[in-house]
N, C-alpha and C. Protein backbone atom coordinates (compact mmCIF):
# COMPACT_ATOMS: atom_id res chain seq x y z
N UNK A 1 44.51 3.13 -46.86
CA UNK A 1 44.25 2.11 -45.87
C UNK A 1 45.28 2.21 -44.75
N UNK A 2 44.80 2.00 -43.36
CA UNK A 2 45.48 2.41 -42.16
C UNK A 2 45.97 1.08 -41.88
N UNK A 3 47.65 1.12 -41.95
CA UNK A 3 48.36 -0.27 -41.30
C UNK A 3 48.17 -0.44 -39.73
N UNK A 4 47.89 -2.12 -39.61
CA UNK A 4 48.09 -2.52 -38.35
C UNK A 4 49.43 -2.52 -38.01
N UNK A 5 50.27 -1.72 -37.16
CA UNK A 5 51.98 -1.70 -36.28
C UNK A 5 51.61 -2.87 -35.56
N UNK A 6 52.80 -3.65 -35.64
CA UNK A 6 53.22 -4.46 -34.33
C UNK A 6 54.60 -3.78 -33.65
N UNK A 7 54.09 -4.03 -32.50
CA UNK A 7 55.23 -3.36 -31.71
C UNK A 7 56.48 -4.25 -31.40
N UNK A 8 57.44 -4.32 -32.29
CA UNK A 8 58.61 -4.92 -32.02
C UNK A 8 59.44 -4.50 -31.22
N UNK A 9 59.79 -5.55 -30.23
CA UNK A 9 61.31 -4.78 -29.20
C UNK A 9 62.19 -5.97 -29.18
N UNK A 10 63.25 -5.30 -29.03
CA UNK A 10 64.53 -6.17 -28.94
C UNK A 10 64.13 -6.97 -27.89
N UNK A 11 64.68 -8.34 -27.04
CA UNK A 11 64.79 -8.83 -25.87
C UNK A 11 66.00 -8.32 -25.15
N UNK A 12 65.90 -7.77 -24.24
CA UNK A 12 66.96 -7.66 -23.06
C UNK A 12 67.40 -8.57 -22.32
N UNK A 13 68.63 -8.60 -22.27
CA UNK A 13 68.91 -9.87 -21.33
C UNK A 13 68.91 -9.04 -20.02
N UNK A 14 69.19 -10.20 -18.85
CA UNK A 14 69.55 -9.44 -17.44
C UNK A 14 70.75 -9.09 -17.29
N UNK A 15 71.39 -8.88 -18.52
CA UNK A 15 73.17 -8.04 -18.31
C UNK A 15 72.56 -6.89 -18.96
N UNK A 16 71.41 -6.40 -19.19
CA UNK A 16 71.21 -5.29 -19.84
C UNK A 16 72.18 -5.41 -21.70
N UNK A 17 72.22 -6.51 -22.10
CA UNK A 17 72.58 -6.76 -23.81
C UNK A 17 71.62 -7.05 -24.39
N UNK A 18 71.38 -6.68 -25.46
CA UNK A 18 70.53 -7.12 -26.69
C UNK A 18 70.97 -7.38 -27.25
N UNK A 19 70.48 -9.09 -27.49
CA UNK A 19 71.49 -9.65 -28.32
C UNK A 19 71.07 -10.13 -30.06
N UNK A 20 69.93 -9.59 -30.12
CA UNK A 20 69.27 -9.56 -31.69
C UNK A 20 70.22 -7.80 -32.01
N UNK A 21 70.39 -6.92 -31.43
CA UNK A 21 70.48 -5.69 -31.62
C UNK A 21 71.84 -5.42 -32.33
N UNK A 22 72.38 -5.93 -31.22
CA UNK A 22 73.73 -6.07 -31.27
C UNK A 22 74.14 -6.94 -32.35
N UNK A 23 73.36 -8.01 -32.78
CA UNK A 23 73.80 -8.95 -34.16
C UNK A 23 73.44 -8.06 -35.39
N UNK A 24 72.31 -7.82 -35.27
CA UNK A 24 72.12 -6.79 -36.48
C UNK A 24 73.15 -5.48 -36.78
N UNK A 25 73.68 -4.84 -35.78
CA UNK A 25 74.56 -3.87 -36.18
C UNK A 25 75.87 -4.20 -36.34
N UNK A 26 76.19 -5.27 -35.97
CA UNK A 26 77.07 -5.93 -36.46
C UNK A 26 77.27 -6.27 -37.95
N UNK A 27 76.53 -6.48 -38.81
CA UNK A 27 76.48 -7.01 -40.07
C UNK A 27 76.90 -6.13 -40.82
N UNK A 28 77.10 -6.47 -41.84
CA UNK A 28 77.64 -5.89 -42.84
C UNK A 28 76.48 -4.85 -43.15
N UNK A 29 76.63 -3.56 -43.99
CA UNK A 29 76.18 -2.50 -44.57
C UNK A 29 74.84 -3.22 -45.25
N UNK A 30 75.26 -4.26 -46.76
CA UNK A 30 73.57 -4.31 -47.72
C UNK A 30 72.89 -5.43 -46.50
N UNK A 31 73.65 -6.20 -45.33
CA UNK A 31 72.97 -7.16 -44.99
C UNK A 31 72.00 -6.44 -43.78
N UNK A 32 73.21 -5.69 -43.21
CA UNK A 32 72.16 -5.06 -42.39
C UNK A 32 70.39 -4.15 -42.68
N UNK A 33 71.02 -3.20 -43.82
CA UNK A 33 69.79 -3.01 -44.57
C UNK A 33 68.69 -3.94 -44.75
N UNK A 34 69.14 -4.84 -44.88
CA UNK A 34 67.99 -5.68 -45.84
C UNK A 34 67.40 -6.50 -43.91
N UNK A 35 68.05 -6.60 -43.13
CA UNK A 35 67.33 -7.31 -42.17
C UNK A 35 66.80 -5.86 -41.43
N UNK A 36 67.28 -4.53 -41.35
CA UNK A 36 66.34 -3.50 -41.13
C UNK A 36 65.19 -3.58 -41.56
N UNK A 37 64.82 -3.97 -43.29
CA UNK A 37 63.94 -3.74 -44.17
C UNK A 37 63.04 -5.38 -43.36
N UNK A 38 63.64 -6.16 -43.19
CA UNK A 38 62.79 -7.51 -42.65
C UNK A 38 62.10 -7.38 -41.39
N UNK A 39 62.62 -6.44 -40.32
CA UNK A 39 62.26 -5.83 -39.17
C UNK A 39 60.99 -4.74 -39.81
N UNK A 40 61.13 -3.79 -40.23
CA UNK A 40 59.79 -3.08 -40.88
C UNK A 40 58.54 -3.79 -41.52
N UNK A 41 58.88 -4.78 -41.99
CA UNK A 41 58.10 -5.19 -42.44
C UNK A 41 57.28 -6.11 -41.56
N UNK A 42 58.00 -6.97 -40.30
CA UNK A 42 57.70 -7.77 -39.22
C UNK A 42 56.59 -6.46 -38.57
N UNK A 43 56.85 -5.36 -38.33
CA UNK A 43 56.09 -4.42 -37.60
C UNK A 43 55.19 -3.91 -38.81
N UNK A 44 54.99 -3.98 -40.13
CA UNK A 44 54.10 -3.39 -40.94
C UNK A 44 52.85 -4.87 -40.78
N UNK A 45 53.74 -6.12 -40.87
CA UNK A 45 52.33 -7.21 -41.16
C UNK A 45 52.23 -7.97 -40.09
N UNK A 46 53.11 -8.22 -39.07
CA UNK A 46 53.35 -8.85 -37.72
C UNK A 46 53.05 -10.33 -38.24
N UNK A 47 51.91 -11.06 -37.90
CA UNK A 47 51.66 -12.37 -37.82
C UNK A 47 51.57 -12.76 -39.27
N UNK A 48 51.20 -11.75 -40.35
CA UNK A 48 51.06 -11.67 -41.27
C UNK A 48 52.25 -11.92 -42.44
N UNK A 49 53.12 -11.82 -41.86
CA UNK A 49 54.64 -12.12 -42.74
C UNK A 49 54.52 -13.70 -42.82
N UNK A 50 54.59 -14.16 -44.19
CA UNK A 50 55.45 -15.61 -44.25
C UNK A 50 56.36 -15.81 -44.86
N UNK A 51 56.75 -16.80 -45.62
CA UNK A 51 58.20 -17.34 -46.59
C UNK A 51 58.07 -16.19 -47.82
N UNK A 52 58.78 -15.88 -48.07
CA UNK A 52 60.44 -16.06 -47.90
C UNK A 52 60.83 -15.50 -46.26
N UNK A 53 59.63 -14.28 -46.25
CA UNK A 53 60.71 -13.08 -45.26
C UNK A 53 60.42 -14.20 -43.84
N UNK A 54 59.70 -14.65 -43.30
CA UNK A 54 59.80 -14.89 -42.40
C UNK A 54 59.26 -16.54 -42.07
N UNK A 55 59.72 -17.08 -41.42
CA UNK A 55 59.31 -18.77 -41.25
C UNK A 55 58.98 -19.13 -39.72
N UNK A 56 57.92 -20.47 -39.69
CA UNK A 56 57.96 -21.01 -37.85
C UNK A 56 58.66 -21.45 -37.94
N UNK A 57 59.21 -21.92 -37.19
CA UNK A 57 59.99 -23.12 -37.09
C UNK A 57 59.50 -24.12 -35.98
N UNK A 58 59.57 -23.49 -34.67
CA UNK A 58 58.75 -24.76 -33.50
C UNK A 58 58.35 -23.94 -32.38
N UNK A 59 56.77 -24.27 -31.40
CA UNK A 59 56.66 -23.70 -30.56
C UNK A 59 56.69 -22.45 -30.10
N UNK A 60 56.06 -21.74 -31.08
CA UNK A 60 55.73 -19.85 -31.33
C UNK A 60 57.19 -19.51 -32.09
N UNK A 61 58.22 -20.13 -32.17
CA UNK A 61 59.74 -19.40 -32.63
C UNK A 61 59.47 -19.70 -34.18
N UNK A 62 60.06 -17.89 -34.46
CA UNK A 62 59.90 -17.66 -36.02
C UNK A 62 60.97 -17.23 -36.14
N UNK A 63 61.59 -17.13 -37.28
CA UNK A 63 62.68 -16.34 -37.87
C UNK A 63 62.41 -15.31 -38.88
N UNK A 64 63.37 -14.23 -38.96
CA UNK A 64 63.53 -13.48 -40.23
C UNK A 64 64.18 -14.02 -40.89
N UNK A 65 64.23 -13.80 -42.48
CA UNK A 65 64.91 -14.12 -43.66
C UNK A 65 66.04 -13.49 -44.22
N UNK A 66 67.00 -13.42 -43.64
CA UNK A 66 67.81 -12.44 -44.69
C UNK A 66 69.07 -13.29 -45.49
N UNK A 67 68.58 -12.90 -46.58
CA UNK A 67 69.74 -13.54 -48.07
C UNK A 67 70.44 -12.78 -48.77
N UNK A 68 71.53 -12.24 -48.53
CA UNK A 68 72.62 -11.59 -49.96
C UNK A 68 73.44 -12.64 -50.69
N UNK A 69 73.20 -13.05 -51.86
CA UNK A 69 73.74 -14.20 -52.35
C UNK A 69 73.90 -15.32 -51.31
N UNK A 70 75.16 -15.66 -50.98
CA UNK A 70 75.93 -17.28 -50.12
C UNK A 70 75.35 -16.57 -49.03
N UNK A 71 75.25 -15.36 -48.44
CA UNK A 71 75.69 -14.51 -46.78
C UNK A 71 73.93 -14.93 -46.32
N UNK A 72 73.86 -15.72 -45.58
CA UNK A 72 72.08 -15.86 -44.91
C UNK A 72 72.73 -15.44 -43.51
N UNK A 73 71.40 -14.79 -43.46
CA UNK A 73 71.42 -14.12 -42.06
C UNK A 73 70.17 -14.93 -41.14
N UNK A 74 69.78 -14.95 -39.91
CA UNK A 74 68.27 -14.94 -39.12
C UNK A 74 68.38 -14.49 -37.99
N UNK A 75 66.93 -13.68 -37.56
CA UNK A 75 66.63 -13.23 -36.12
C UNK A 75 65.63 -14.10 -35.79
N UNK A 76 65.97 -15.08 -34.69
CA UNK A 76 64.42 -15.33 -34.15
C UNK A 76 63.47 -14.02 -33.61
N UNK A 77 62.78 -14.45 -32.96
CA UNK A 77 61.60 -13.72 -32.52
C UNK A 77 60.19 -14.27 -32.33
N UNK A 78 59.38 -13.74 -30.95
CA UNK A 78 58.48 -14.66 -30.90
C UNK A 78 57.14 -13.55 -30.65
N UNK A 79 55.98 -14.05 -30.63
CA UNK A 79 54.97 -13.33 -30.62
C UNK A 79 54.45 -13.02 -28.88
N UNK A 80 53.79 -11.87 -28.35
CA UNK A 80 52.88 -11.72 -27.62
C UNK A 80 51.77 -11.33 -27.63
N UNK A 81 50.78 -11.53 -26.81
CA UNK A 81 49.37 -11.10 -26.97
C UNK A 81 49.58 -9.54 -27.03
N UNK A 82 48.88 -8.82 -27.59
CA UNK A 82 48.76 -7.14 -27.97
C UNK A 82 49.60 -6.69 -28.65
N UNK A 83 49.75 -7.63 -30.22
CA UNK A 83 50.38 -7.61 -31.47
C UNK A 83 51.73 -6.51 -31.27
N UNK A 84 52.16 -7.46 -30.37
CA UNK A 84 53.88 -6.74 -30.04
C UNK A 84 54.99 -8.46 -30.65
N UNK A 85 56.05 -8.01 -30.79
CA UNK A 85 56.68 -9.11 -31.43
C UNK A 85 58.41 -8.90 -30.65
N UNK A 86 58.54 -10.05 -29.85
CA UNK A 86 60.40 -9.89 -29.31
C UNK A 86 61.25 -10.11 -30.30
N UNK A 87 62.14 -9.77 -30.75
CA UNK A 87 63.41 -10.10 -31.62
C UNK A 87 64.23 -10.73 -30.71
N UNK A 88 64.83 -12.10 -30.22
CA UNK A 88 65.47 -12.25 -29.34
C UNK A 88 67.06 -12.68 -29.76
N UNK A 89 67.19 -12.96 -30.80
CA UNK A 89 69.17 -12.58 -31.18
C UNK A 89 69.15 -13.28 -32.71
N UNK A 90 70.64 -12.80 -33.51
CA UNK A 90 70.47 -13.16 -34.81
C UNK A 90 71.83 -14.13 -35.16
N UNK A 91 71.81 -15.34 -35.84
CA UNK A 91 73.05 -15.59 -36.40
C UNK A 91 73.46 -15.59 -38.10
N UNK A 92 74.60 -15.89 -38.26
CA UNK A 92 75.04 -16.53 -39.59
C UNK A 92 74.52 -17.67 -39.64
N UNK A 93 73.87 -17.86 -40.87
CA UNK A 93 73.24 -19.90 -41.02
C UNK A 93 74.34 -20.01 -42.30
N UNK A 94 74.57 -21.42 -41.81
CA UNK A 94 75.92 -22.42 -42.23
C UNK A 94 75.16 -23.57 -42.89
N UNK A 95 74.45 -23.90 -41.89
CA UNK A 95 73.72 -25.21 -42.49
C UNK A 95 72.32 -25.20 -43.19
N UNK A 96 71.97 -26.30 -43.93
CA UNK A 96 70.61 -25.94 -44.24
C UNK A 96 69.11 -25.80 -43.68
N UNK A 97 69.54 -26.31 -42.53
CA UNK A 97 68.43 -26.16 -41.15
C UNK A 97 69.10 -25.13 -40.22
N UNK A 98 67.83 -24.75 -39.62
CA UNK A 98 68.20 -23.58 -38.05
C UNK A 98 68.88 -24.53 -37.28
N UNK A 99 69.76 -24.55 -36.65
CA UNK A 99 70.51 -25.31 -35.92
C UNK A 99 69.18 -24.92 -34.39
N UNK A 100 69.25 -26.68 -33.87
CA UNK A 100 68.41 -26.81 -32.89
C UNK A 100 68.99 -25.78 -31.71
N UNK A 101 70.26 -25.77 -31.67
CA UNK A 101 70.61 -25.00 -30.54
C UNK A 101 70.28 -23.79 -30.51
N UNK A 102 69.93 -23.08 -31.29
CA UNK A 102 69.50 -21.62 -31.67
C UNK A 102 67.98 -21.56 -31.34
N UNK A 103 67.25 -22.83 -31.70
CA UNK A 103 66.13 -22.17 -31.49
C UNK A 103 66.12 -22.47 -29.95
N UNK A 104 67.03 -23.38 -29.21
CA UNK A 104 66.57 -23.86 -27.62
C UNK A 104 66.98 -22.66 -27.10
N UNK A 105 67.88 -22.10 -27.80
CA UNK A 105 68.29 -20.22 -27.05
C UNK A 105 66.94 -18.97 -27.35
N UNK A 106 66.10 -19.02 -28.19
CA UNK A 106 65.47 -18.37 -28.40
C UNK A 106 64.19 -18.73 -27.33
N UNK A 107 64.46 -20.29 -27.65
CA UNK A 107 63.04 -20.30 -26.42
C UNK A 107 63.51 -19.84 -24.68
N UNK A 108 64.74 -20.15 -24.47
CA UNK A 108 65.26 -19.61 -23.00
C UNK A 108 65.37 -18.14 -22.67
N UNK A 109 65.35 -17.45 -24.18
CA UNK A 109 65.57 -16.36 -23.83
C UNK A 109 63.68 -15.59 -24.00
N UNK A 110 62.58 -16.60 -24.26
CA UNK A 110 61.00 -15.86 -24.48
C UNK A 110 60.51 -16.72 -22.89
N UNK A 111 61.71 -17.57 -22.39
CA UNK A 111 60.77 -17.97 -21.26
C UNK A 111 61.78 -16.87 -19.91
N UNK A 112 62.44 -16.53 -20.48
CA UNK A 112 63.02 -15.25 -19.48
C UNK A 112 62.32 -14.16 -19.37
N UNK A 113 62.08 -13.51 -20.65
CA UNK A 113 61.21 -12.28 -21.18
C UNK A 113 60.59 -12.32 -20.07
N UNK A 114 59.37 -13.57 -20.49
CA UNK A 114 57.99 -13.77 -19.92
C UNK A 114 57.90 -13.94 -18.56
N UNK A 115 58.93 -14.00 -17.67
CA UNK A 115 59.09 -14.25 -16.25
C UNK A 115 59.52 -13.08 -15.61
N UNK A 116 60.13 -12.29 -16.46
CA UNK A 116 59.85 -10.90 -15.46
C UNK A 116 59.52 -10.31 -16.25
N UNK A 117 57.80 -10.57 -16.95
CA UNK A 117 57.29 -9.39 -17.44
C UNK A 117 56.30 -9.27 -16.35
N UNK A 118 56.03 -10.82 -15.99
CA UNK A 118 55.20 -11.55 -15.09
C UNK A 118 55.38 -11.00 -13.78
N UNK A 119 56.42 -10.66 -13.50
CA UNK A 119 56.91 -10.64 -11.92
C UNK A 119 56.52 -9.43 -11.74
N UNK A 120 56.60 -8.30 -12.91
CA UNK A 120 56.22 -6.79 -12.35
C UNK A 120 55.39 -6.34 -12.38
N UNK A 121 54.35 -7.11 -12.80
CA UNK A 121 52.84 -7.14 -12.82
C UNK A 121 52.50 -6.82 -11.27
C-alpha cells in the first residue's frame, strides 16, 4: 500500500531562523530521535496522527508528543491546504498544560507564514 507524504517544512522566520529546527537539534541525542521519529510520522499520516503522538490544542495549532521519562518535549505546527504541514518552534513543557503563550507564538508565527506566502503569489 502506497503512503500519503505530507510535506512538512520548518517555518522561517524573517531573520532567516528556524525556530522548530533549531529546537530540535538542540535536544538531547534519545530526545531528539524520538521527535525525528514524531516528525516522520507527522509526514507518513499528516492529519491522521492523534494522541499520544500528536494533539489540537486551539484554532488549527497542534503539537508533537515527545516523552523520555520526566524530559517532555513539543513542536507546534499547523496545517495547509495541499497536505503540507509547518513545524513552527519547539519547547521544554514544565507544566501540565501548553502554556497559552506558546500557542499565541505559534499562531503569530502561521499568520506570518501565511502573509508572505500570500504576497508572492
Amino acid at each position: 500500500m502506497e503512503k500519503t507524504e505530507f510535506d512538512v517544512k520548518f517555518y522561517d522566520a524573517t531573520d532567516g531562523s528556524k525556530p522548530a529546527k533549531e529546537f530540535i537539534l538542540g535536544l538531547l541525542p534519545k530526545m531528539r530521535a524520538k521527535v525525528l521519529r514524531l516528525v516522520d510520522m507527522l509526514e507518513s499520516n499528516g492529519s491522521y496522527l492523534r494522541e499520544p503522538y500528536s494533539k489540537h490544542l486551539e484554532d488549527g495549532i497542534f503539537e508533537l508528543r515527545g516523552q523520555i521519562g520526566s524530559d517532555i518535549s513539543r513542536v507546534l505546527y499547523f496545517f495547509m491546504v495541499g497536505k503540507k504541514a509547518v513545524l513552527t518552534h519547539g519547547f521544554i513543557k514544565k507544566t501540565k498544560k501548553t502554556p497559552p503563550s506558546e500557542i499565541k507564538l505559534a499562531k503569530k508565527y502561521r499568520a506570518e507564514y501565511l502573509s508572505r506566502k500570500e504576497n508572492k503569489q
